[in-house]
Protein backbone atom coordinates (compact mmCIF):
# COMPACT_ATOMS: atom_id res chain seq x y z
CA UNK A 1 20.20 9.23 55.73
CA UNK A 2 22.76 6.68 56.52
CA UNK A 3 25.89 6.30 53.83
CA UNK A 4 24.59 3.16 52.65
CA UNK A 5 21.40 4.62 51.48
CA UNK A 6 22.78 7.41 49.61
CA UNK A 7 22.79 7.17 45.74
CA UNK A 8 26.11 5.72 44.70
CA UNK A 9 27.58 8.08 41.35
CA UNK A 10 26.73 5.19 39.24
CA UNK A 11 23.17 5.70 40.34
CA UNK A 12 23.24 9.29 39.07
CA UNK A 13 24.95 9.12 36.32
CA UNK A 14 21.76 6.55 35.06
CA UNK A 15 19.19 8.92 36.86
CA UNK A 16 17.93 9.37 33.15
CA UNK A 17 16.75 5.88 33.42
CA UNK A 18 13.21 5.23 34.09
CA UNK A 19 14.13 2.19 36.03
CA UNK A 20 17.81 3.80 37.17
CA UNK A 21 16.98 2.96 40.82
CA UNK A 22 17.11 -0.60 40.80
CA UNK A 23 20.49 -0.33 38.58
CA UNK A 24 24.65 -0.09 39.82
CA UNK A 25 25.79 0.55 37.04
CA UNK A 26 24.77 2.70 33.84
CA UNK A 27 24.02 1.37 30.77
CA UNK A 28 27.37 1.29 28.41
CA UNK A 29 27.35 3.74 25.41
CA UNK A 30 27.27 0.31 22.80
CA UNK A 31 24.39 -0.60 24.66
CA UNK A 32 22.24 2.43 24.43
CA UNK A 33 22.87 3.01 20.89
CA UNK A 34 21.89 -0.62 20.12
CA UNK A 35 18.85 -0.14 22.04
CA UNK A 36 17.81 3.25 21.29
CA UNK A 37 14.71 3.98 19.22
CA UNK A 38 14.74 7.76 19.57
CA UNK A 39 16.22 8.68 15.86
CA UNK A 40 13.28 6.40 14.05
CA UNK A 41 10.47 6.16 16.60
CA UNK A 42 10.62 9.97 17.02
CA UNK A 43 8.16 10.48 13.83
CA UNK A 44 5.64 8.94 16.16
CA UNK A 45 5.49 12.10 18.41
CA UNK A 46 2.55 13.78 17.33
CA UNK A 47 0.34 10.30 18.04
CA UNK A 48 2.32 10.12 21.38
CA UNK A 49 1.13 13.64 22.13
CA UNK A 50 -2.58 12.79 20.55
CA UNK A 51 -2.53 9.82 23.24
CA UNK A 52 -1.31 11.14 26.22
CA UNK A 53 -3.41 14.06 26.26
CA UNK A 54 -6.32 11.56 25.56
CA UNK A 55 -4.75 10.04 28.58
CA UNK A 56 -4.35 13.01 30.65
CA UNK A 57 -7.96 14.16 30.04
CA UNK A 58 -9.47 10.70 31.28
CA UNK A 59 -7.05 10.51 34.09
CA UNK A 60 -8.92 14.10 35.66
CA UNK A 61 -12.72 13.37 34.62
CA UNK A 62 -11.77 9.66 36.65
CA UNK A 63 -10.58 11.72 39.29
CA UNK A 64 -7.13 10.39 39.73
CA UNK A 65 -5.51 13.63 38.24
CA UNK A 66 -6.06 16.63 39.93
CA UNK A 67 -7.46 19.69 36.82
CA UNK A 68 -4.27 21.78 37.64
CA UNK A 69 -2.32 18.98 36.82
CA UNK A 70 -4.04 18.03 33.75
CA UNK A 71 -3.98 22.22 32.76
CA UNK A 72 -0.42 21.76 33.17
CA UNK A 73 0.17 18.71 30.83
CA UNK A 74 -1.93 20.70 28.03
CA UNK A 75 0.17 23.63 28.21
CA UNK A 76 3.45 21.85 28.22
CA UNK A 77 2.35 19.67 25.45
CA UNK A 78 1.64 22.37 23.46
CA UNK A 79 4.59 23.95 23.55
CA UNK A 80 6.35 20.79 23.28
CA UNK A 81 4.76 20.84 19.84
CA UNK A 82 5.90 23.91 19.13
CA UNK A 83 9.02 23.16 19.50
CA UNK A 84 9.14 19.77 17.56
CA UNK A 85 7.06 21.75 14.53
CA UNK A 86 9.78 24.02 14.66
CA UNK A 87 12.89 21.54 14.65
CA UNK A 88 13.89 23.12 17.78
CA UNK A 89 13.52 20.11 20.29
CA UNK A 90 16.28 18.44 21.62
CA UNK A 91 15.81 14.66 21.02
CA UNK A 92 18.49 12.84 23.26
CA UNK A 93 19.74 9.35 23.00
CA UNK A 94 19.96 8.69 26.22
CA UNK A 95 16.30 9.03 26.72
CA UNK A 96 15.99 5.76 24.65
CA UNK A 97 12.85 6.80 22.75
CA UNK A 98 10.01 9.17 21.79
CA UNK A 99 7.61 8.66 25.15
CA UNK A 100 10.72 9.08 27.42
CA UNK A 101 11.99 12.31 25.35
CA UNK A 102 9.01 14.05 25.25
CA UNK A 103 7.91 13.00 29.02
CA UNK A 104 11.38 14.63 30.18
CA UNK A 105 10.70 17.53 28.74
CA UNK A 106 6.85 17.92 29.63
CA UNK A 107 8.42 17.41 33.42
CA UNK A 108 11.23 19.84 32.63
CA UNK A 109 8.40 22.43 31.88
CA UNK A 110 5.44 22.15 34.49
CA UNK A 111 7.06 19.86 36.70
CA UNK A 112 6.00 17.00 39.14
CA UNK A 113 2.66 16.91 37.03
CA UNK A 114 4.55 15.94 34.21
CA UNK A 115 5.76 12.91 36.24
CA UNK A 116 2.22 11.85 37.09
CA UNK A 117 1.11 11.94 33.08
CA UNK A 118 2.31 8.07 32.99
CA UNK A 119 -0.04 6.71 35.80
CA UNK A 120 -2.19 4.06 34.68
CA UNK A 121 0.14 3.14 31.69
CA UNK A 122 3.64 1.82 30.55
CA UNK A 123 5.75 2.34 27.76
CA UNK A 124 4.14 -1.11 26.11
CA UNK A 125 0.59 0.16 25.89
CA UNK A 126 1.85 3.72 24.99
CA UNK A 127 3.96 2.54 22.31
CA UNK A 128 1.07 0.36 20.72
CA UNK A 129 -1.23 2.97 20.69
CA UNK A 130 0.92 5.54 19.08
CA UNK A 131 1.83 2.68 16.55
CA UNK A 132 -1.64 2.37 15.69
CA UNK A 133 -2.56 6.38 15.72
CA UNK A 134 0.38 6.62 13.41
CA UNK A 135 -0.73 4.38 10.98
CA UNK A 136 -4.18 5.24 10.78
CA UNK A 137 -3.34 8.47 9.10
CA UNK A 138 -1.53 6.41 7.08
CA UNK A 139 -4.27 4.41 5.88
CA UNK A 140 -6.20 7.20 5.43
CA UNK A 141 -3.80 9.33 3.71
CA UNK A 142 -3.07 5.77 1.10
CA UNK A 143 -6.98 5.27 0.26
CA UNK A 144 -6.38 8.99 -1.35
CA UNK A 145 -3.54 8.50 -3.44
CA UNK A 146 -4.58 4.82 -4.21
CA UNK A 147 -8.06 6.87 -5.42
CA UNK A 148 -6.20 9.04 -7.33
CA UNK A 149 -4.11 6.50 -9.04
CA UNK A 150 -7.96 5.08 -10.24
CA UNK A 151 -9.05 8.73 -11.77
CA UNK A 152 -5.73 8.83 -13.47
CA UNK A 153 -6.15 5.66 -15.25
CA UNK A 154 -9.91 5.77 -15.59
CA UNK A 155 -8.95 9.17 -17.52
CA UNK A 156 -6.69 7.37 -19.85
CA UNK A 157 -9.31 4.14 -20.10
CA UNK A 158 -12.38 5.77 -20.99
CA UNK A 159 -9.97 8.37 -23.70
CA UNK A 160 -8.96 4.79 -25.10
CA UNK A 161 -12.23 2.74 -25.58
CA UNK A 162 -11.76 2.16 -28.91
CA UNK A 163 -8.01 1.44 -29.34
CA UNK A 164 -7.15 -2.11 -29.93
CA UNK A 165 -4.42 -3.39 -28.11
CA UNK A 166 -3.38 -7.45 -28.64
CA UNK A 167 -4.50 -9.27 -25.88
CA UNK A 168 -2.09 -11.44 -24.37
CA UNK A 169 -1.81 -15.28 -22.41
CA UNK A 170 1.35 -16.64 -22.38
CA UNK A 171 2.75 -13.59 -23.63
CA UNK A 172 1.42 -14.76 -26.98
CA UNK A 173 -1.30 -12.64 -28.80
CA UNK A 174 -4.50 -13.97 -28.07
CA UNK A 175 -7.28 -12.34 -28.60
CA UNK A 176 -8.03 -8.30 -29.29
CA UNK A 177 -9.13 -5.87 -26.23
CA UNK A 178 -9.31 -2.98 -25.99
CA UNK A 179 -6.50 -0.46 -24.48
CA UNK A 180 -8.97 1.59 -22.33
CA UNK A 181 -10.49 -2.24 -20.72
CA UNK A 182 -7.05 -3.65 -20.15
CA UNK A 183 -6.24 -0.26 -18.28
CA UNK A 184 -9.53 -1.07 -15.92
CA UNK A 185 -8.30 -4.16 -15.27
CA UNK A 186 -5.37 -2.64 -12.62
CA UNK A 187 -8.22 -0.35 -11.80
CA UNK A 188 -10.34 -3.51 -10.28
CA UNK A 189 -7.31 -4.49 -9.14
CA UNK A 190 -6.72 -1.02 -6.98
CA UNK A 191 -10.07 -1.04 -5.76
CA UNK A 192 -9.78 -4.42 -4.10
CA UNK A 193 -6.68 -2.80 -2.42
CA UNK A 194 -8.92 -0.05 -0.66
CA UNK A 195 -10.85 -2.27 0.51
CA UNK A 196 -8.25 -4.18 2.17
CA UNK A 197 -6.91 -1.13 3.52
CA UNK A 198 -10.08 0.29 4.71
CA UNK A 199 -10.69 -3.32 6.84
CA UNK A 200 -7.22 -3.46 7.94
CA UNK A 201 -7.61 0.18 8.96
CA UNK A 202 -11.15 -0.79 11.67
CA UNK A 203 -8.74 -3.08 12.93
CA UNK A 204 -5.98 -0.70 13.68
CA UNK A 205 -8.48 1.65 15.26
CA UNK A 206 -8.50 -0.39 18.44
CA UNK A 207 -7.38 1.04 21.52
CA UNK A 208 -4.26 -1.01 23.79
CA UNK A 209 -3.63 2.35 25.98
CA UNK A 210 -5.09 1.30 29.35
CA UNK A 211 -3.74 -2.39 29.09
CA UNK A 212 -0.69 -1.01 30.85
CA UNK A 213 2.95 -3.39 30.95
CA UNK A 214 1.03 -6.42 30.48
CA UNK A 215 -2.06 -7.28 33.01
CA UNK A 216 -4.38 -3.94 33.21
CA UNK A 217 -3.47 -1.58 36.14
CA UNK A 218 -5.54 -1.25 39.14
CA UNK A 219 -6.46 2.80 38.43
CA UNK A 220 -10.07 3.00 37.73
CA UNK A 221 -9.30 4.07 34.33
CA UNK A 222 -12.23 4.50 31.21
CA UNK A 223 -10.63 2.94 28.38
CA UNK A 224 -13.64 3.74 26.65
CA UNK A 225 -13.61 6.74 26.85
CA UNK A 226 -9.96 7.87 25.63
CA UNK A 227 -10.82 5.48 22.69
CA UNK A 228 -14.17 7.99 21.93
CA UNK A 229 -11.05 10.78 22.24
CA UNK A 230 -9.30 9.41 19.98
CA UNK A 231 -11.78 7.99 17.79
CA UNK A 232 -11.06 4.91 17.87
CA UNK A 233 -13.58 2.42 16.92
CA UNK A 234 -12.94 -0.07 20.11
CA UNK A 235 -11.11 -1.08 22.71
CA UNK A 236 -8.90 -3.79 22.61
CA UNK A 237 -9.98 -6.55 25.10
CA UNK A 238 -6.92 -8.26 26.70
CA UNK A 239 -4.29 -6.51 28.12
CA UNK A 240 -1.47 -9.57 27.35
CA UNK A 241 -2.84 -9.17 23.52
CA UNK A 242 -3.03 -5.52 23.47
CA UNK A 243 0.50 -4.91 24.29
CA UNK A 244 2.25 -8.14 22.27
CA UNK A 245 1.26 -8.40 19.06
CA UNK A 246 1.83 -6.49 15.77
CA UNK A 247 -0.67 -8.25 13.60
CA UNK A 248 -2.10 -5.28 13.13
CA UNK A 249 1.14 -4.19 11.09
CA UNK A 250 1.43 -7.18 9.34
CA UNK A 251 -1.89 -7.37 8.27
CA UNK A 252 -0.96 -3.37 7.19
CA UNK A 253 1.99 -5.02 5.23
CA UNK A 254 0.26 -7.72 3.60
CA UNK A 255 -1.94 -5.16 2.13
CA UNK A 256 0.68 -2.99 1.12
CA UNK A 257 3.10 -5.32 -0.22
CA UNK A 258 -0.37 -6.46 -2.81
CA UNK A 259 -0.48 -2.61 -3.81
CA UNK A 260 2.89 -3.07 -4.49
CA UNK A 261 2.45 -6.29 -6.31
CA UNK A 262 -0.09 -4.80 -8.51
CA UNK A 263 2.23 -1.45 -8.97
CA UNK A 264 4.47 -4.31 -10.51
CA UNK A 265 2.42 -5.63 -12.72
CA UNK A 266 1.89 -2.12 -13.93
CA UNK A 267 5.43 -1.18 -14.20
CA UNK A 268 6.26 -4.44 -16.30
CA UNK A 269 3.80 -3.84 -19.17
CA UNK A 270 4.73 -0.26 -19.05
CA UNK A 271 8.07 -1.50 -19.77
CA UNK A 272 7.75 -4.02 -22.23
CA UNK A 273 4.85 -1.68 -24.24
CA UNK A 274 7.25 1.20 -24.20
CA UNK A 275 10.35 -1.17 -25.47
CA UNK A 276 11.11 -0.72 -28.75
CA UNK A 277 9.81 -4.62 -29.61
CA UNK A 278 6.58 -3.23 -28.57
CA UNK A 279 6.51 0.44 -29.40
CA UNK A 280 2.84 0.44 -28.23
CA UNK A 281 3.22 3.94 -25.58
CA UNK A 282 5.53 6.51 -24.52
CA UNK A 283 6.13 7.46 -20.68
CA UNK A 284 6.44 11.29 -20.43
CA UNK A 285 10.48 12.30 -20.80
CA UNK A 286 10.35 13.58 -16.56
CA UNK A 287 9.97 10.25 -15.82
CA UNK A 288 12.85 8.25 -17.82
CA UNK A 289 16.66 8.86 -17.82
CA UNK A 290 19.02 8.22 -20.73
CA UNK A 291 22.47 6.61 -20.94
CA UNK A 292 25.72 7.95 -20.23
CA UNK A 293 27.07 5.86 -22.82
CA UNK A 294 24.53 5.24 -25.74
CA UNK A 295 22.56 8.79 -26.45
CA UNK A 296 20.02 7.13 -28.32
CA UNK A 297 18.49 5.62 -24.77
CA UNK A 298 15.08 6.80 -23.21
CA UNK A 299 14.80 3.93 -20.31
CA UNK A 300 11.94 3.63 -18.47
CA UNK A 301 13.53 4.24 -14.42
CA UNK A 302 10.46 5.13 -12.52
CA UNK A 303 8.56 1.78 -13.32
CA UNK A 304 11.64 -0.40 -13.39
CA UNK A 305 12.80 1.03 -9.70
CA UNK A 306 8.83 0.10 -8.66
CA UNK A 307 9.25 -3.52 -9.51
CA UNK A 308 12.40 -3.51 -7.37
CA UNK A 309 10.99 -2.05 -4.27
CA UNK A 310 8.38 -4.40 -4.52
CA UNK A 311 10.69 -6.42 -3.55
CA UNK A 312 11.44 -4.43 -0.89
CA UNK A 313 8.06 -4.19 0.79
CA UNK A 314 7.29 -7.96 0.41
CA UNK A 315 10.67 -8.40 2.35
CA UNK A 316 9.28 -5.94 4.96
CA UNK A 317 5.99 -8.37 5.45
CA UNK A 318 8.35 -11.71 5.46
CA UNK A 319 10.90 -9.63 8.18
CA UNK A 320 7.51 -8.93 10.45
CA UNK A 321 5.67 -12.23 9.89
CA UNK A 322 9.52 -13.52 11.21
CA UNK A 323 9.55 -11.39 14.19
CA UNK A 324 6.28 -12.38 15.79
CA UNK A 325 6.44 -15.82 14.83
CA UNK A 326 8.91 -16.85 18.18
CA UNK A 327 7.60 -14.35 20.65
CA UNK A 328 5.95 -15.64 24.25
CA UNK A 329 3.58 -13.29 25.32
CA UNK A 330 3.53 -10.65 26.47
CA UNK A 331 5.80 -7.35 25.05
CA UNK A 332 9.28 -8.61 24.28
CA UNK A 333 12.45 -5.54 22.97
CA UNK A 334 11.81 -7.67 19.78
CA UNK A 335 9.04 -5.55 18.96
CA UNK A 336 11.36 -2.59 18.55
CA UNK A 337 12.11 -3.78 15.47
CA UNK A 338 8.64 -3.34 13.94
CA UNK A 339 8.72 0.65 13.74
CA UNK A 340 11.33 0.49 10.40
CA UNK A 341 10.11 -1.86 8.34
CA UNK A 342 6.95 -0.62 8.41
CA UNK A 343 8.12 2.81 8.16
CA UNK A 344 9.46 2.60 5.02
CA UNK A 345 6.79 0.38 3.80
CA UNK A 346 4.72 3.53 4.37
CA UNK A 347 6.99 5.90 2.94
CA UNK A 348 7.90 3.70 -0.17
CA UNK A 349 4.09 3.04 -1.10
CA UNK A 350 3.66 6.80 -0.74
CA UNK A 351 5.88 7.60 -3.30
CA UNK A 352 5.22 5.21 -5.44
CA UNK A 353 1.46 6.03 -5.59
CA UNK A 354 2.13 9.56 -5.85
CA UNK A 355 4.32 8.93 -8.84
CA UNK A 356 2.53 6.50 -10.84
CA UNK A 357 -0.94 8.77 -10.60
CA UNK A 358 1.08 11.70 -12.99
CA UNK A 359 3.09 9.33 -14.86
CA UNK A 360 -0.20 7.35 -15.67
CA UNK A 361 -1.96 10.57 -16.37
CA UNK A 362 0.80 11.52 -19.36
CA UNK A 363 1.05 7.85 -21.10
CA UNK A 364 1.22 8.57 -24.97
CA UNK A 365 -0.64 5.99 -26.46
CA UNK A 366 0.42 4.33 -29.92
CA UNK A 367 -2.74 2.70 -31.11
CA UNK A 368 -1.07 2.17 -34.70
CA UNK A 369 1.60 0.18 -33.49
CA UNK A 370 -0.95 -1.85 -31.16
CA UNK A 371 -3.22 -2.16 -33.78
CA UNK A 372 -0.55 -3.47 -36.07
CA UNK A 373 0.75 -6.05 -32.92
CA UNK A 374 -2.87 -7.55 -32.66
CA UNK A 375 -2.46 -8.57 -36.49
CA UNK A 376 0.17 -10.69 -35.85
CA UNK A 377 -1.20 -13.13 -34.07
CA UNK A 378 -4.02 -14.35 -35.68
CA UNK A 379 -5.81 -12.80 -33.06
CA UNK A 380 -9.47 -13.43 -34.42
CA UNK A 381 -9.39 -17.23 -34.37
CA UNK A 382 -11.75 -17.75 -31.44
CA UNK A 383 -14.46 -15.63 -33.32
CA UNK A 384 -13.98 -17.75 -36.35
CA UNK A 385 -14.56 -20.94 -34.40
CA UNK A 386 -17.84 -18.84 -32.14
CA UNK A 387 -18.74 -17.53 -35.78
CA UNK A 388 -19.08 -21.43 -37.35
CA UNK A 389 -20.34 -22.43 -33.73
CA UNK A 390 -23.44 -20.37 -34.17
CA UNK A 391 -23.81 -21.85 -37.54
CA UNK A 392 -24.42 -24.95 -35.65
CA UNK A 393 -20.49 -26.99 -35.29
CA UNK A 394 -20.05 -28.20 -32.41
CA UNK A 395 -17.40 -26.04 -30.87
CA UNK A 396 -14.55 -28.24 -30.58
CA UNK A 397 -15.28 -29.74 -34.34
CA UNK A 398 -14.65 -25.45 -34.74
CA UNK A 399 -12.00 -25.33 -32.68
CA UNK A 400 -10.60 -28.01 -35.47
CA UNK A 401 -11.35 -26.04 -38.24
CA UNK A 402 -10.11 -22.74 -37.34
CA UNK A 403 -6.52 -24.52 -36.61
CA UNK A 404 -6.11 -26.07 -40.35
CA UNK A 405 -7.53 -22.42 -41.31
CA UNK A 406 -4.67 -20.56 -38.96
CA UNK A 407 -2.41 -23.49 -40.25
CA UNK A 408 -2.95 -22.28 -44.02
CA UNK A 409 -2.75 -18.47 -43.37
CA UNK A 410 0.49 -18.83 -41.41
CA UNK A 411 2.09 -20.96 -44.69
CA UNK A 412 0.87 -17.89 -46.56
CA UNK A 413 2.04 -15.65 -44.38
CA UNK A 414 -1.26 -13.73 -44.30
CA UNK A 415 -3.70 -13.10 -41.43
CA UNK A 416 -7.40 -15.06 -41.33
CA UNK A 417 -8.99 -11.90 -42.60
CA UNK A 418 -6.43 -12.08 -45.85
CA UNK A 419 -7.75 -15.29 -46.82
CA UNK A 420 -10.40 -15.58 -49.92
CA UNK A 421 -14.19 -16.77 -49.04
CA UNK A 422 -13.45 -19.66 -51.39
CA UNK A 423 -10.23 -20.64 -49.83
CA UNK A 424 -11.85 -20.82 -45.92
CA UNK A 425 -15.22 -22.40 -47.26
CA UNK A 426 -12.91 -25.05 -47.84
CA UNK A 427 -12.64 -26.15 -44.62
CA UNK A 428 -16.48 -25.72 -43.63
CA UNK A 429 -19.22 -24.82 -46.11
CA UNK A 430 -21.03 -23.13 -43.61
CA UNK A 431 -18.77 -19.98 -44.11
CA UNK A 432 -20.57 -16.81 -45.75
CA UNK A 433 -19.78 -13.58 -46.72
CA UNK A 434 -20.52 -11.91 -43.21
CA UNK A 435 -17.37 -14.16 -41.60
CA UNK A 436 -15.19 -11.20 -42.75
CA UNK A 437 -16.88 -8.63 -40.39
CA UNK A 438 -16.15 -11.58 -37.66
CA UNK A 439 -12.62 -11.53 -38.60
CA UNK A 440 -12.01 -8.33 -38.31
CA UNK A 441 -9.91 -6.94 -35.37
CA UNK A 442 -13.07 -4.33 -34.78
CA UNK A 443 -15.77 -6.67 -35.27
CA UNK A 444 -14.02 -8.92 -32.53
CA UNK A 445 -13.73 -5.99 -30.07
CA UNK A 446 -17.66 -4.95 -30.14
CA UNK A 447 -18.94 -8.46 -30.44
CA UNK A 448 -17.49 -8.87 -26.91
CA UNK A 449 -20.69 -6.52 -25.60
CA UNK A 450 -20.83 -8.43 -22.12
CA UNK A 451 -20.83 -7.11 -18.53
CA UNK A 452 -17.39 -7.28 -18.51
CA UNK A 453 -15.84 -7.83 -21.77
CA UNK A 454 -14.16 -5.86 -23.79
CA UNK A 455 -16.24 -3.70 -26.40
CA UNK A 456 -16.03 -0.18 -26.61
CA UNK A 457 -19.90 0.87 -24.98
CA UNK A 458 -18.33 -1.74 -21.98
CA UNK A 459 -15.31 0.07 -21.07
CA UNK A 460 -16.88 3.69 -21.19
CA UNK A 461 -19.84 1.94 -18.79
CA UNK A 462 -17.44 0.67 -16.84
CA UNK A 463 -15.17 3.88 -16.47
CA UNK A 464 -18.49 5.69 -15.69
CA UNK A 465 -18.86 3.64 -12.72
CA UNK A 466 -15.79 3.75 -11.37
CA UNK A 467 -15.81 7.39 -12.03
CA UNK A 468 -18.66 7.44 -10.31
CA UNK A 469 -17.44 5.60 -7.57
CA UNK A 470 -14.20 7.58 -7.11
CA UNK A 471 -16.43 11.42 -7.13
């Protein structure tokens, strides 16, 4: 070998490189930790094993990896996970990432074969596809606790058919519902999330592996097949698309971020209903915290923290949605910068769901208090104005009626039910004695006997379905 041809030291010193050959100089220690991945990515290693094995196995049965080679990958890869499963693997920064860290070590254990593991792919289809593995699991292991956040409340629903809770637009009292059918309502609203999850997840399941950097590779490779392996329900279909985009996460996000939405929602009636203006439940004391300053202080953490990592995961979706928006095909190092956010949009919704199931499951319900709540409002005034409807006024002569009737019980300071049968025949003739059963906050409630609505023999057919649903 001449002198010119030998490796200069800066050439060594990067030899950890997978491109160090065509670099003079190694990269500086700024630059590696700004581009490293290793210390987040590295939870990905059990799909990046799942996928190169995949890999490995096609690569023989094609006939461009000899079987001693491909016995040699299994057997390194398996001890590999050993040693990951057992904390003792040595993840190094300069290795950049998860594929390069565990590929150096497969070669440090059986050799040149681990070297010829990466033929056919790059680190852009390899990274995709453990992306996707990854968060399939996810999915999956999300459409449980979202189900289990649906049995908890369903318990609670169907154990509160009959408790009348004050209805609310505006935040006004409005009409009377019942507690166990306003509780279905975020149950509906769950169920709508797994299904959004479930078709987000078919198109996660799509394979990139075999799309290589960016235009195929020109091994005779069987995508199809390592998607079968992996059971994956397809094969994505153009290499520049398979390795660029991350719609798959954001469509993930969007999803989640809704959960979370919903998980809001939840959190801020649980709040206001356990406030003392409200006194309508009681959160379980392993949930709440008190004050350090005012002992008389139960405060309601858990929910409150939910609505502000909502926040949180929305942000995630708006930070992805921002990162693809500029990109040129194909990969770009931008896409590093998907694995966090979506991360701990995982891990956040995980918690969260987990939490709210056994806080749900111990809500103390006050029906006195809500009972009292929904007689404040004059709550029965549409079933007045249905009640002299069906006595044949036109409904919005009723709906003029009932508001001089309201109008007179408020300057009495009495509810519509309070008021004599001579003084509301005053303002229609058509009133009888059976306008007191309409009146009534119970009457209301089981008149509402709709698919749907909100009477007692409703909710427990409705919980049995869902119950049903969720076996």
């Amino acid at each position: 070998m001449s002198t010119s041809a030998k490796p200069s030291d800066n050439q060594l010193a990067n030899k950890s490189q997978a491109w160090s050959a065509l670099f003079s100089e190694p990269m500086s220690d700024l630059v590696k930790r700004y581009t490293a991945s290793v210390f987040f990515d590295k939870r990905l290693w059990a799909a990046d094993i799942q996928g190169s094995l995949a890999h490995a196995e096609m690569l023989q049965a094609q006939g461009i990896m000899s079987a001693e080679d491909h016995a040699a990958i299994q057997r390194g890869m398996a001890q590999i996970k050993g040693e990951i499963e057992a904390g003792s693997f040595d993840w190094k920064l300069d290795l950049e990432d998860v594929h390069l860290n565990i590929e150096a070590r497969l070669t440090e254990l059986v050799g040149i074969a681990g070297k010829r593991l990466h033929t056919g792919r790059s680190r852009n289809d390899q990274v995709a596809t453990d992306v996707r593995l990854w968060l399939r699991g996810e999915i999956d292991e999300l459409l449980l606790l979202l189900n289990a956040l649906q049995r908890a409340l369903v318990d609670v629903a169907e154990k509160n058919a009959e408790v009348i809770l004050p209805g609310f637009t505006h935040l006004q009292v409005a009409q009377p519902v019942a507690f166990g059918h306003h509780l279905l309502a975020y149950v509906e609203m769950f169920a709508r999330d797994v299904e959004r999850l479930t078709d987000a997840r078919r198109r996660v399941n799509r394979l990139p592996l075999g799309a290589a950097a960016l235009a195929g590779t020109s091994y005779p490779l069987d995508r199809e097949r390592v998607a079968r392996t992996l059971g994956m329900e397809g094969v994505c279909q153009n290499s520049l698309d398979a390795v660029s985009d991350r719609d798959f996460a954001i469509e993930f996000s969007a999803a989640a971020a809704l959960v979370m939405v919903h998980i809001s929602r939840l959190s801020e009636e649980l709040i206001l209903w356990m406030s003392q203006s409200f006194g309508f439940i009681d959160l379980a004391d392993r949930f709440c915290t008190g004050s350090s300053i005012m002992p008389q202080k139960k405060n309601p953490d858990v929910p409150e923290l939910a609505r502000g990592k909502t926040g949180r995961v929305v942000g995630h979706l708006m930070g992805l949605i921002t990162l693809m928006k500029g990109q040129p095909l194909a990969y770009n190092k931008d896409n590093q910068e998907d694995k966090e956010p979506l991360f701990d949009t995982v891990d956040t919704l995980k918690d969260t769901l987990r939490i709210f199931a056994e806080m749900a499951a111990g809500i103390t319900v006050k029906p006195e208090a809500m009972e009292r709540a929904a007689l404040k409002g004059y709550a029965t005034a549409t079933d007045l104005a249905d009640y002299l409807v069906k006595k044949g006024l036109a409904f919005r002569d009723a709906h003029e009626v009932v508001a001089h009737a309201v109008k007179t019980a408020i300057t009495q300071g009495v509810d519509l039910s309070a008021l004599p049968l001579a003084e509301l025949q005053k303002f229609d003739a058509r009133v009888g004695e059976d306008v007191y059963e309409v009146l009534s906050l119970r009457g209301s409630l089981n008149a509402r006997n709709i698919l749907g609505g909100t009477a007692p023999t409703q909710v427990r057919a409705q919980a049995a379905r869902h119950r049903a649903r969720l076996a």
